[in-house]
Protein backbone atom coordinates (compact mmCIF):
# COMPACT_ATOMS: atom_id res chain seq x y z
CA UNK A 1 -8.80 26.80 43.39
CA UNK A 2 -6.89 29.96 43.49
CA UNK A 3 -3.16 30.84 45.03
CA UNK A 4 -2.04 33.36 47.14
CA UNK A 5 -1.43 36.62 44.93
CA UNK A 6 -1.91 40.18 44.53
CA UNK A 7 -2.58 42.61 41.64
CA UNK A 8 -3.67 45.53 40.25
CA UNK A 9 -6.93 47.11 38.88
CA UNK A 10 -6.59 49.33 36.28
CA UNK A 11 -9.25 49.04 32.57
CA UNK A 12 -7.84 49.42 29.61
CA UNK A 13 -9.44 52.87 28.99
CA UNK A 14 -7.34 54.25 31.49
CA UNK A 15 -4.10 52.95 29.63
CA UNK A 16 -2.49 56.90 28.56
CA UNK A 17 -1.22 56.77 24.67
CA UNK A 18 -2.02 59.33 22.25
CA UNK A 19 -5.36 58.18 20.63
CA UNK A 20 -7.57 59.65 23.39
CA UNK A 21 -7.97 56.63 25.26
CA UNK A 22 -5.81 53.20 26.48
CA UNK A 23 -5.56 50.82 24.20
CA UNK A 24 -4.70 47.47 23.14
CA UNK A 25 -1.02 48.19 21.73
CA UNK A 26 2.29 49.07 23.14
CA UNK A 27 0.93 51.19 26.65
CA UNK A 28 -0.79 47.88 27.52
CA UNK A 29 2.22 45.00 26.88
CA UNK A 30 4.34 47.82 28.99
CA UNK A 31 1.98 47.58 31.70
CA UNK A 32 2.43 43.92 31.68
CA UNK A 33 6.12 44.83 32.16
CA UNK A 34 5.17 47.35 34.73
CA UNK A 35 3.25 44.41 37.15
CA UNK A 36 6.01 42.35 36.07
CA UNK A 37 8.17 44.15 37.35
CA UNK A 38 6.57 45.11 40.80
CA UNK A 39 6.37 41.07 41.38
CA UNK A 40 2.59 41.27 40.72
CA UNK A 41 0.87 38.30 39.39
CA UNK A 42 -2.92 39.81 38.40
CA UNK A 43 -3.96 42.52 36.91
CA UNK A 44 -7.76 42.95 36.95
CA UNK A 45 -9.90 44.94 34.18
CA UNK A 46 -13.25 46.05 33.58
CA UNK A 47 -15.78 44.64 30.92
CA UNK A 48 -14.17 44.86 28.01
CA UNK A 49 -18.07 45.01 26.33
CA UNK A 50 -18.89 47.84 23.71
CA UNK A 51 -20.71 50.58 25.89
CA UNK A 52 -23.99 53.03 24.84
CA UNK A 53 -24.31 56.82 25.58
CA UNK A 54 -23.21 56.96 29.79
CA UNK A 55 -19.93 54.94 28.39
CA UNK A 56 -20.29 52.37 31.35
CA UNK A 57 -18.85 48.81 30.99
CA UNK A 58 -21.81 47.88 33.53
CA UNK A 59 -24.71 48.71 30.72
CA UNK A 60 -23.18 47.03 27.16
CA UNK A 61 -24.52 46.73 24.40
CA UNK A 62 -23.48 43.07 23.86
CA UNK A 63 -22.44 40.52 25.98
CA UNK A 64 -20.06 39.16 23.53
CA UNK A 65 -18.39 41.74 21.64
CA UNK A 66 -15.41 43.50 22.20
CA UNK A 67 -14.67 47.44 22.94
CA UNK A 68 -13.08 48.09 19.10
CA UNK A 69 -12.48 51.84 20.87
CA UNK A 70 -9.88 49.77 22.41
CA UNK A 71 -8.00 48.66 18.66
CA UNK A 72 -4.59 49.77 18.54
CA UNK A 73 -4.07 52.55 15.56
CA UNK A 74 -0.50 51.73 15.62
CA UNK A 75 -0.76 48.05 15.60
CA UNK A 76 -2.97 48.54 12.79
CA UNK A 77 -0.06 50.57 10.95
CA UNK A 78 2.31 48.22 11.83
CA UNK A 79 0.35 45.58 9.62
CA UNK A 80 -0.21 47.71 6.49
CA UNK A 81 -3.98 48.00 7.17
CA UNK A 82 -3.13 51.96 7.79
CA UNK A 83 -0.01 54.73 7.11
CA UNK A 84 1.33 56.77 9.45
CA UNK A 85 -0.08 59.93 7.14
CA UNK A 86 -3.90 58.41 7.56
CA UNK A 87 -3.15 59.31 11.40
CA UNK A 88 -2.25 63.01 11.19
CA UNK A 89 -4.17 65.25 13.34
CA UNK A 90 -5.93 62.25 15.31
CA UNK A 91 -3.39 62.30 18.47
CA UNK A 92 -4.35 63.97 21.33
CA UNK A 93 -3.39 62.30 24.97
CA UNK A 94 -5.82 64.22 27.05
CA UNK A 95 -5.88 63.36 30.61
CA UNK A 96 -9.51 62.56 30.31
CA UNK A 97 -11.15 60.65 27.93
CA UNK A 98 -13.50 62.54 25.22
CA UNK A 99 -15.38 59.40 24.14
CA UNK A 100 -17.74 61.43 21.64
CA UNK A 101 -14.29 62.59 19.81
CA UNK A 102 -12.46 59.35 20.67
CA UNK A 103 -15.22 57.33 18.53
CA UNK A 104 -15.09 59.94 15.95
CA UNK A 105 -11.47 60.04 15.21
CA UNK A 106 -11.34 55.88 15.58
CA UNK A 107 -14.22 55.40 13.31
CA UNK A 108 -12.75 57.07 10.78
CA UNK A 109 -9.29 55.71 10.90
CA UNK A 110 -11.30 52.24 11.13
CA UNK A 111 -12.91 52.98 7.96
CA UNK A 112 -9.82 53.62 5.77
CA UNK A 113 -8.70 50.02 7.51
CA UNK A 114 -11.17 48.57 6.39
CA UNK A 115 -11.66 49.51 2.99
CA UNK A 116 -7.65 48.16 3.22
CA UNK A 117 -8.21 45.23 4.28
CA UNK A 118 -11.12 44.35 1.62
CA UNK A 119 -8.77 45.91 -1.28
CA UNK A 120 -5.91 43.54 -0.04
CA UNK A 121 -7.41 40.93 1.35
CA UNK A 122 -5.42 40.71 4.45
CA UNK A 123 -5.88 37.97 7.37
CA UNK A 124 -8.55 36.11 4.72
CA UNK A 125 -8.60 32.68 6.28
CA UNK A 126 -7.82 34.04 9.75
CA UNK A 127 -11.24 36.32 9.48
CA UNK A 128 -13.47 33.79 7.74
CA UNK A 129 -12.19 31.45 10.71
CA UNK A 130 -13.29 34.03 13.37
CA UNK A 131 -16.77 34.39 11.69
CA UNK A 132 -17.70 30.85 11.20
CA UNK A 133 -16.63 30.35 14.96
CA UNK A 134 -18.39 33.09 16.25
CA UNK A 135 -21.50 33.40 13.93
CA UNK A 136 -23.60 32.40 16.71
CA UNK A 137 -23.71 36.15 18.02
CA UNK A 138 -21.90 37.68 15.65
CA UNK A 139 -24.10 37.98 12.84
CA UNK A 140 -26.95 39.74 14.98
CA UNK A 141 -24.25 42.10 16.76
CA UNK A 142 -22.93 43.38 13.36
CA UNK A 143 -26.28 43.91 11.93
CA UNK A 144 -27.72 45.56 14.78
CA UNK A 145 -24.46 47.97 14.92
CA UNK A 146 -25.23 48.84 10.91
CA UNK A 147 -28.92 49.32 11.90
CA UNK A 148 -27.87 51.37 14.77
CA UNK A 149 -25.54 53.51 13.21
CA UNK A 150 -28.60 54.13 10.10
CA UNK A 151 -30.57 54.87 13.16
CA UNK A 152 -28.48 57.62 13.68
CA UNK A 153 -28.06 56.14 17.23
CA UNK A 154 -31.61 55.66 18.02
CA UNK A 155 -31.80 52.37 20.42
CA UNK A 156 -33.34 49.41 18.57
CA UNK A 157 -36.96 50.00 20.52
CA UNK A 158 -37.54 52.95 18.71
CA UNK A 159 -36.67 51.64 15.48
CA UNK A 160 -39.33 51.18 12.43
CA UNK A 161 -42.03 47.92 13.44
CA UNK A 162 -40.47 45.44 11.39
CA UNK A 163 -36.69 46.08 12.94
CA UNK A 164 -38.16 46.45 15.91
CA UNK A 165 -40.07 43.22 15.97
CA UNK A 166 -37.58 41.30 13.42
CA UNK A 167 -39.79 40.68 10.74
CA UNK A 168 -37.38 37.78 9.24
CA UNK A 169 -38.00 39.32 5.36
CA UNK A 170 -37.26 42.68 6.42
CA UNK A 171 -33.99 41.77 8.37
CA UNK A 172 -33.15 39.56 5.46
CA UNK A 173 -33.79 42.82 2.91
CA UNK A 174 -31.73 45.20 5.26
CA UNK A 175 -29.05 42.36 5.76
CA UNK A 176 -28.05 42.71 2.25
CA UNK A 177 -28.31 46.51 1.49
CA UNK A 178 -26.53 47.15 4.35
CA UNK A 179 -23.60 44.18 3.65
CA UNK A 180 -20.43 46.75 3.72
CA UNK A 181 -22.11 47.90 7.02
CA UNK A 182 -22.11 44.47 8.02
CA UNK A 183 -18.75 43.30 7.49
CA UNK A 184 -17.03 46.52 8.87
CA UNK A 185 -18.64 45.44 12.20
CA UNK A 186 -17.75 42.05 11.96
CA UNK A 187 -13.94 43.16 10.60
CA UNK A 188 -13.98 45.50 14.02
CA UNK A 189 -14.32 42.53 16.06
CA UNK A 190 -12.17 40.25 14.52
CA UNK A 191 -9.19 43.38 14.85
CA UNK A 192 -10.37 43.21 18.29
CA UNK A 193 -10.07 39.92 19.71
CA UNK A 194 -6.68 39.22 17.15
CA UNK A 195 -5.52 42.16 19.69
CA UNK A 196 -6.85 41.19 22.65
CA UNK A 197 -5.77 37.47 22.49
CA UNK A 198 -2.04 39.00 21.58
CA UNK A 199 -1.83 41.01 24.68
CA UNK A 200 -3.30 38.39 26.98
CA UNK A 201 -0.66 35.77 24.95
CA UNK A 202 1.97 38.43 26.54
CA UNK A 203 0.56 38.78 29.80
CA UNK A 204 0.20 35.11 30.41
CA UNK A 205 3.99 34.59 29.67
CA UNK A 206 5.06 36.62 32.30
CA UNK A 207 3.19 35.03 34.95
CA UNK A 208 0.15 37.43 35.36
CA UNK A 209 -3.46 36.44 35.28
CA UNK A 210 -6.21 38.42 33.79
CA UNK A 211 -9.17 39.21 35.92
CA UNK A 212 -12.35 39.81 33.81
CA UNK A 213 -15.59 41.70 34.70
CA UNK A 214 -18.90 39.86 33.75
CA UNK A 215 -21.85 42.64 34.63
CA UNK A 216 -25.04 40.67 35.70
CA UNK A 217 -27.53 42.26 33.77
CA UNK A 218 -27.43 44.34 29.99
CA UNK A 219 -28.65 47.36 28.33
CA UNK A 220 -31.89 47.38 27.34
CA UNK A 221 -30.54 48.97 24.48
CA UNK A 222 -28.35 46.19 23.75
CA UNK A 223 -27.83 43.80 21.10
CA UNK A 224 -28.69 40.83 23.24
CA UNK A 225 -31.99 42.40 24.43
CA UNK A 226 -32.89 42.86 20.75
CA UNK A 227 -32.15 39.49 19.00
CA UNK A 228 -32.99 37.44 22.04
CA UNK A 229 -36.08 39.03 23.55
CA UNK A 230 -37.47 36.03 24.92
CA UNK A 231 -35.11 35.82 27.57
CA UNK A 232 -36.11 39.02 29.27
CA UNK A 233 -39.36 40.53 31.09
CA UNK A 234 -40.66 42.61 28.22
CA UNK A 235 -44.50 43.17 27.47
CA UNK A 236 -45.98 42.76 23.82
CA UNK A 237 -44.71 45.75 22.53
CA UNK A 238 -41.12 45.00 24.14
CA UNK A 239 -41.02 47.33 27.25
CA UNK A 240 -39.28 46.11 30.01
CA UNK A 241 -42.21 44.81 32.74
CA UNK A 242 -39.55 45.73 35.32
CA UNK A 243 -36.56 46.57 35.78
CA UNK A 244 -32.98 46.36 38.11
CA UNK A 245 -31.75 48.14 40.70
CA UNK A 246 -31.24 48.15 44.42
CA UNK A 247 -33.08 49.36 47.53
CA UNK A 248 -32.54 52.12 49.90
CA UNK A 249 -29.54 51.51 52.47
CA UNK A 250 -27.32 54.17 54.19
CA UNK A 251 -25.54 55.36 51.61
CA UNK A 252 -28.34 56.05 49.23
CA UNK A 253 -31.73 56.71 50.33
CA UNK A 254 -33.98 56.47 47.54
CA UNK A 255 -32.22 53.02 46.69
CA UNK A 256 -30.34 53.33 43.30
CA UNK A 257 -32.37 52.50 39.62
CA UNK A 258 -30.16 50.98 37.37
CA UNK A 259 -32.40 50.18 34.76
CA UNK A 260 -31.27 47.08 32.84
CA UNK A 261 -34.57 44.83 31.95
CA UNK A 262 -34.48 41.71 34.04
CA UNK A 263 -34.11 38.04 33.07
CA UNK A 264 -36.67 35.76 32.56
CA UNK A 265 -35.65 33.01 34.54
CA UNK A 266 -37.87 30.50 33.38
CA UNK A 267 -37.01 30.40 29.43
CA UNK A 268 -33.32 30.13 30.54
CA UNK A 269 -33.99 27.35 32.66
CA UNK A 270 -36.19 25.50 29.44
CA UNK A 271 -33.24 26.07 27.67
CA UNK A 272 -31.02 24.77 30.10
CA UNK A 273 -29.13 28.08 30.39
CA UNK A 274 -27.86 28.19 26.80
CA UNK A 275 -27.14 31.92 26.58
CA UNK A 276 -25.42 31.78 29.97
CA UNK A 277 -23.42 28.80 28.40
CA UNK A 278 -22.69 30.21 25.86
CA UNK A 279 -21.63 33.78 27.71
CA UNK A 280 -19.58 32.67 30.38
CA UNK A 281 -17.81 30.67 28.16
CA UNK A 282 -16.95 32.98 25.45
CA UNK A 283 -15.85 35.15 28.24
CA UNK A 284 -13.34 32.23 29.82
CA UNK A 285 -11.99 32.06 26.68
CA UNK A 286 -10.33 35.57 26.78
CA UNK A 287 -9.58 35.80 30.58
CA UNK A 288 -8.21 34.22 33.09
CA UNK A 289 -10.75 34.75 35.89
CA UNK A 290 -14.02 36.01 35.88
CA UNK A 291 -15.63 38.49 38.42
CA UNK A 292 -19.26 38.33 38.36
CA UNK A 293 -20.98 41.75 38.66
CA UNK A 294 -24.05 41.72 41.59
CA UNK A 295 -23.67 38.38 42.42
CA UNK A 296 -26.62 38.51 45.27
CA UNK A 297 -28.62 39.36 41.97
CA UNK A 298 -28.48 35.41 40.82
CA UNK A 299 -30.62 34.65 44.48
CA UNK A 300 -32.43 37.28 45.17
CA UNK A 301 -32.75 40.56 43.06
CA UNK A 302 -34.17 43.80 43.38
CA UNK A 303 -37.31 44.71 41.09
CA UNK A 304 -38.27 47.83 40.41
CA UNK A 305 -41.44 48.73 37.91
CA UNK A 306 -40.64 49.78 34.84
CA UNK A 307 -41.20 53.99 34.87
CA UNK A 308 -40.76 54.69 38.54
CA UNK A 309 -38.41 57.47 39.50
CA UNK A 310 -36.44 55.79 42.03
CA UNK A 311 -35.65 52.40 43.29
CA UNK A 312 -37.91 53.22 46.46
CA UNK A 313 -40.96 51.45 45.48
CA UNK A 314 -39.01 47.46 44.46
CA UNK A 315 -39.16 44.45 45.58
CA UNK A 316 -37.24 40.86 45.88
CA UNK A 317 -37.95 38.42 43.63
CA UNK A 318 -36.00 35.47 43.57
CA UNK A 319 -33.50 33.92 40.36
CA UNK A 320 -32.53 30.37 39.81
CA UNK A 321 -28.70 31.30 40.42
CA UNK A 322 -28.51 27.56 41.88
CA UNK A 323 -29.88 25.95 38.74
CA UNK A 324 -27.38 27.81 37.03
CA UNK A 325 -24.58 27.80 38.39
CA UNK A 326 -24.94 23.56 39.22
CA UNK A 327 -25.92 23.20 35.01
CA UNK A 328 -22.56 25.50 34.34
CA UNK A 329 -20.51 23.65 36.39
CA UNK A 330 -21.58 20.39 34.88
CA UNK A 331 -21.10 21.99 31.68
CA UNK A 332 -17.88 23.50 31.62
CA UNK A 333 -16.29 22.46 34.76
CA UNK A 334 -14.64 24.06 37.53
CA UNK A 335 -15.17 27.48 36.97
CA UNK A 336 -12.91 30.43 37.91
CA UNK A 337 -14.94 32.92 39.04
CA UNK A 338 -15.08 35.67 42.38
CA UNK A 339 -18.35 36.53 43.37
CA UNK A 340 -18.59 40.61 43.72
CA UNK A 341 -21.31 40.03 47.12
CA UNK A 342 -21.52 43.28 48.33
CA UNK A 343 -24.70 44.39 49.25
CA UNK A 344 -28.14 42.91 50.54
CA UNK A 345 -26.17 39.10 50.91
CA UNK A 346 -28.64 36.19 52.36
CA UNK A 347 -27.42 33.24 53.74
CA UNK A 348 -28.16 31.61 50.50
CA UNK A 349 -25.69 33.56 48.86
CA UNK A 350 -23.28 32.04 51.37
CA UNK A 351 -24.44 29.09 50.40
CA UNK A 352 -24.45 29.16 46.78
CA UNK A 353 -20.74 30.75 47.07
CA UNK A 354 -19.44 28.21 49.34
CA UNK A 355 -20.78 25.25 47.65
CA UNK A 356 -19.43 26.44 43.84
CA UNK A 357 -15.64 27.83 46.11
CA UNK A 358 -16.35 31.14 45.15
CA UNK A 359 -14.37 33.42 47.07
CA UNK A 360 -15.94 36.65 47.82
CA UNK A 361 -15.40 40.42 48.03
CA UNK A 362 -14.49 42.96 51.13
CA UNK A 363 -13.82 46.23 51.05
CA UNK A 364 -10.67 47.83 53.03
CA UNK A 365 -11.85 50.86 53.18
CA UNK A 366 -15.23 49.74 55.20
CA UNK A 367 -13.91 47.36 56.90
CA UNK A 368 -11.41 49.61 59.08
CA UNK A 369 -13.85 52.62 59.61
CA UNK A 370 -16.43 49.93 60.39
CA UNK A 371 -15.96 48.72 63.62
CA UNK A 372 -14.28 46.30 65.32
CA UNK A 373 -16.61 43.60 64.69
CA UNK A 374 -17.19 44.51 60.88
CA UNK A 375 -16.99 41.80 58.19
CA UNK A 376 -14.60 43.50 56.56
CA UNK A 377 -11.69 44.36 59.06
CA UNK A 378 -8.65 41.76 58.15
CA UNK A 379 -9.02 40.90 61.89
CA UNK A 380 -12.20 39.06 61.27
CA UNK A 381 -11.48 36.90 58.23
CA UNK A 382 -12.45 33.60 58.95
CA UNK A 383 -11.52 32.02 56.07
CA UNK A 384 -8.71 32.72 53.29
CA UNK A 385 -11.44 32.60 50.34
CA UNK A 386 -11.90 36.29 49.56
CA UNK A 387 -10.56 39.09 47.64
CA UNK A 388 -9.74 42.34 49.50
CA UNK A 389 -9.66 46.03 47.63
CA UNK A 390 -7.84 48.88 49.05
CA UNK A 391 -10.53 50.41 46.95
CA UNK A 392 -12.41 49.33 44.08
CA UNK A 393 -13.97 51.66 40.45
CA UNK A 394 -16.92 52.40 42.67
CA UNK A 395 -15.20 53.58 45.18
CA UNK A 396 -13.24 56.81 46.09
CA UNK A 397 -9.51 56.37 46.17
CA UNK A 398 -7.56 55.51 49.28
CA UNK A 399 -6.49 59.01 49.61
CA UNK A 400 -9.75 60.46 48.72
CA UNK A 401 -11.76 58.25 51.13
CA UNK A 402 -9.54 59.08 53.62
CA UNK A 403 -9.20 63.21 52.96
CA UNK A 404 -12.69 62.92 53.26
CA UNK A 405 -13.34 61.07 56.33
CA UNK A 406 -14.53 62.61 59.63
CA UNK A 407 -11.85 63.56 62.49
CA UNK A 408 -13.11 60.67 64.43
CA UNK A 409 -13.02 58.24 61.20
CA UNK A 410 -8.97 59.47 60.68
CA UNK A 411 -8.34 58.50 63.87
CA UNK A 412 -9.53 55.04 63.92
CA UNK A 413 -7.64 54.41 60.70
CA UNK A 414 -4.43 55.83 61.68
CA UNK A 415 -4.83 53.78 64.91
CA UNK A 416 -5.89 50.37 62.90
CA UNK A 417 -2.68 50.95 60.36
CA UNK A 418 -0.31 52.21 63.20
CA UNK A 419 0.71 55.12 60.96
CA UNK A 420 0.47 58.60 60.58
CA UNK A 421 -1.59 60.95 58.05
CA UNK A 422 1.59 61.10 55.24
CA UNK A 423 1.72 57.33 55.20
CA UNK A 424 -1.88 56.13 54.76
CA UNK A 425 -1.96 55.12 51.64
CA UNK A 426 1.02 53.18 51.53
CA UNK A 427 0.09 51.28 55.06
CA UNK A 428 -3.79 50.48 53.50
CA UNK A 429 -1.80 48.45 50.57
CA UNK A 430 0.57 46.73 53.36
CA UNK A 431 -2.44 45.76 55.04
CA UNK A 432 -4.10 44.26 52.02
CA UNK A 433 -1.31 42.62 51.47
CA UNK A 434 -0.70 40.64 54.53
CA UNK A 435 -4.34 39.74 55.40
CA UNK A 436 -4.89 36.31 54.75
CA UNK A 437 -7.37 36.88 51.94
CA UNK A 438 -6.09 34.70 48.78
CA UNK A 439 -6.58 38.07 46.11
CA UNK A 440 -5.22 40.99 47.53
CA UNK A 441 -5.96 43.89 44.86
CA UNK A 442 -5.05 47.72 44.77
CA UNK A 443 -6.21 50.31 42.07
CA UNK A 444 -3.61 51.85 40.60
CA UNK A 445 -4.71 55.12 41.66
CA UNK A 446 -4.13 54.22 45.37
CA UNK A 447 -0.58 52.58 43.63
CA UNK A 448 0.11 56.46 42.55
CA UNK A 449 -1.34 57.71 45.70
CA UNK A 450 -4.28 59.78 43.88
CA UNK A 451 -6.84 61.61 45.29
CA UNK A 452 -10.80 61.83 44.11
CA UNK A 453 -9.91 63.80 41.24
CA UNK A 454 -8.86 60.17 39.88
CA UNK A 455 -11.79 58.24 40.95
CA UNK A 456 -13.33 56.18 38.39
CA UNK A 457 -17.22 55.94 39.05
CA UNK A 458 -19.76 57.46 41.38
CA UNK A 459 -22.31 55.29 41.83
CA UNK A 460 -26.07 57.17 41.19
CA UNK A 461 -24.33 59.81 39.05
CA UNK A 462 -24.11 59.68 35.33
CA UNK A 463 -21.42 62.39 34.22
CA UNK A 464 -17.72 62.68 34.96
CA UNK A 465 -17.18 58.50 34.76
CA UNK A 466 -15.26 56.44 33.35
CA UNK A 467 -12.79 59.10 32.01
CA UNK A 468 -9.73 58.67 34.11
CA UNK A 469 -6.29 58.24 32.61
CA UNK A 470 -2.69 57.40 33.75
CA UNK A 471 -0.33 60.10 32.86
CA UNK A 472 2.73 58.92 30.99
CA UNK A 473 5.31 59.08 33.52
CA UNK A 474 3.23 56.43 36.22
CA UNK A 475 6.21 53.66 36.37
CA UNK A 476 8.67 56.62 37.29
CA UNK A 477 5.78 57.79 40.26
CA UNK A 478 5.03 54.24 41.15
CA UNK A 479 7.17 52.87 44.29
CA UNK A 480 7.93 49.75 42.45
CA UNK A 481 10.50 48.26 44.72
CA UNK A 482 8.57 49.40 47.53
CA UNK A 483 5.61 46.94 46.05
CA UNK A 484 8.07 44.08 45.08
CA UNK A 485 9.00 43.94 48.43
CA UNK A 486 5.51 43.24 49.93
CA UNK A 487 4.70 41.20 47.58
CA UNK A 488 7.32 38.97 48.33
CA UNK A 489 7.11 39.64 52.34
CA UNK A 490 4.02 38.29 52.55
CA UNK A 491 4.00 35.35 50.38
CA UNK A 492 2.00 36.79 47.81
């Protein structure tokens, strides 16, 4: 299904530009340029899904709505919705993201936009369009977000009975006093995808595919959790009967707790998968290729009871990933999708993976300080069908991973690589590069050679993620040619 190519990962929150945080405007279309440029043919982002207090893209609030922290302010002046004045003393290109002042400042340059675009009535038929076709979710996401933000940011389980428990009068009631409420959040997403479906438009033309990021499981906070409750394992009063996570391994051993209510596997399957229909393909429809998040999860997944502490005290319960995956495949065709399998895989997984041509996932990093005989090493690759990381967002960086590493542990990779300590980095990417894997994918991090002060998540911690940024000057620090080269060395 897929060619021989290699890419980078880098989200679009990590874009630099002087809002606070990447966005969707003129940093992104030059990082098209950028892979262009380096002969690179993917670029791989994470969910592009709003995101609740921790700011993770693994724990949205909807599973169809866009990031609007990701609009454009300049894009927006560019089309008369704001003026440059509206925008004075809202720059500031921090390093790290401040999301609490990001959303802040963006909210209320959004606000003057919108009251804009209602006094002059831009994009009409273009917005009524993109509400009629997207009503389906859209109605419920921009009500909940007006709700939410009369909440004052309370999550919807803790809202008065009737919200709560949508009592259809009392939605219908708050529907109408809260109307402006309403359409700003629907006007956000419209400004959103119009964006999003411009830079894509640009990426496509020079040859680069967009990777997208598809997290298994949502917030229970979330939009989704709210409107459809049905479709989760919630008790009468709507309290998650159990929830995700996985169980104690090596690296972590109380097991980790995500949290995220599980599926109800049974009402999807009555309604022959509609929401998952409905989810993948609204997500095909704005990238190129999906990753799906915890892939194991749709076999066997990891349930934890709803209060414990840790993960410690789970078990494995099984999902009906085959009766999926066959009814999406017979509904929307081939689908173009990597399965992230790390973790607790089963045979079935194999199975399931190899009978849908999903290629898999491996790990550089592991597989050189592994062993010999591990999974992971290049050298053991049986088969062309996976996608290997020099490191991935839940990962430490090359150079971090490998400052870090024991005596013992430097040795083995400077032996593997047949380099020394200075060249590391550079030699990991080579390798990557000409394994016969079909994806080979870098972070841009390891691109800039960056150490763990640029990592991007640590998985079982909640503060200090998601914040990292690319400093202006990357394409000048970036060995470009260097890149080409391989690229075009080994076939890729």
């Amino acid at each position: 299904m897929f060619s021989r190519s290699s890419g980078i990962l880098l989200h679009i929150s990590s874009l630099p530009g002087k809002y606070g945080i990447g966005s969707l405007g003129k940093k992104a279309f030059e990082f098209a340029d950028f892979l262009n440029n380096a002969g690179q043919s993917l670029w791989q982002i994470l969910p592009l899904c709003p995101t609740g207090s921790a700011n993770c893209p693994y724990m949205g609030l909807s599973a169809f709505a866009g990031n609007h922290i990701f609009i454009d302010i300049d894009i927006l002046i560019s089309e008369g919705l704001l003026k440059k004045p509206d925008t004075k003393g809202f720059c500031f290109s921090n390093n790290m993201i401040d999301y609490s002042q990001v959303r802040i400042n963006k909210i209320f340059l959004f606000k003057k936009a919108y009251s804009n675009f209602i006094t002059n009535k831009f994009f009409t038929d273009e917005y009524n369009e993109f509400c009629c076709n997207n009503a389906s979710w859209l109605n419920d996401y921009a009500l909940f977000m007006a709700l939410l933000a009369q909440n004052k940011g309370q999550p919807w389980y803790k809202w008065e009975k009737d919200l709560k428990f949508r009592n259809k009068i009392t939605l219908k009631k708050v529907a109408k006093k809260f109307e402006y409420q309403i359409g700003f959040n629907k006007f956000l997403q419209f400004i959103f995808f119009k964006q999003w479906l411009s830079l894509k438009k640009y990426v496509n033309k020079k040859n680069i595919k967009i990777i997208g990021d598809n997290p298994i499981y949502l917030s229970y906070e979330s939009c989704d959790v709210w409107a459809n409750p049905e479709l989760f394992l919630l008790d009468e009063e709507l309290n998650p009967l159990k929830v995700s996570g996985v169980p104690p391994d090596y690296f972590s051993p109380s097991g980790q707790l995500w949290g995220h209510p599980l599926y109800n596997w049974e009402v999807h399957k009555k309604t022959n998968f509609s929401w998952w229909v409905e989810n993948i393909k609204a997500t095909l429809n704005i990238v190129d290729i999906l990753r799906l998040d915890h892939f194991i999860g749709f076999i066997n997944y990891w349930v934890v009871p709803f209060g414990s502490k840790t993960a410690k005290n789970g078990n494995w319960e099984k999902a009906l990933g085959n009766d999926l995956f066959k009814y999406l495949k017979k509904t929307l065709g081939n689908l173009p999708i990597i399965a992230e399998d790390l973790g607790n895989k089963t045979d079935k997984v194999d199975k399931l993976m190899k009978k849908m041509n999903f290629p898999g996932i491996k790990l550089l990093q592991e597989g050189i300080t592994g062993g010999s005989s591990h999974p992971f090493a290049p050298h053991n690759f049986n088969s062309a069908n996976n996608v290997l990381y020099t490191s991935t967002h839940d990962s430490n960086t090359v150079k971090g991973w490998f400052d870090q590493l024991i005596p013992s542990d430097k040795k083995k990779v400077i032996r593997y690589l047949g380099c020394d300590e200075n060249n590391v980095v550079k030699e990991m990417i080579r390798q990557a590069w000409s394994s016969v894997a079909v994806f080979a994918i870098a972070q841009m991090q390891d691109m800039l050679e960056l150490g763990t002060e640029a990592r991007m998540n640590t998985p079982g911690t909640v503060l200090g993620n998601w914040q990292w940024r690319l400093k202006e000057n990357y394409s000048r620090k970036a060995d470009i040619d260097w890149l080409s080269k391989i690229t075009k060395q080994y076939n890729r």
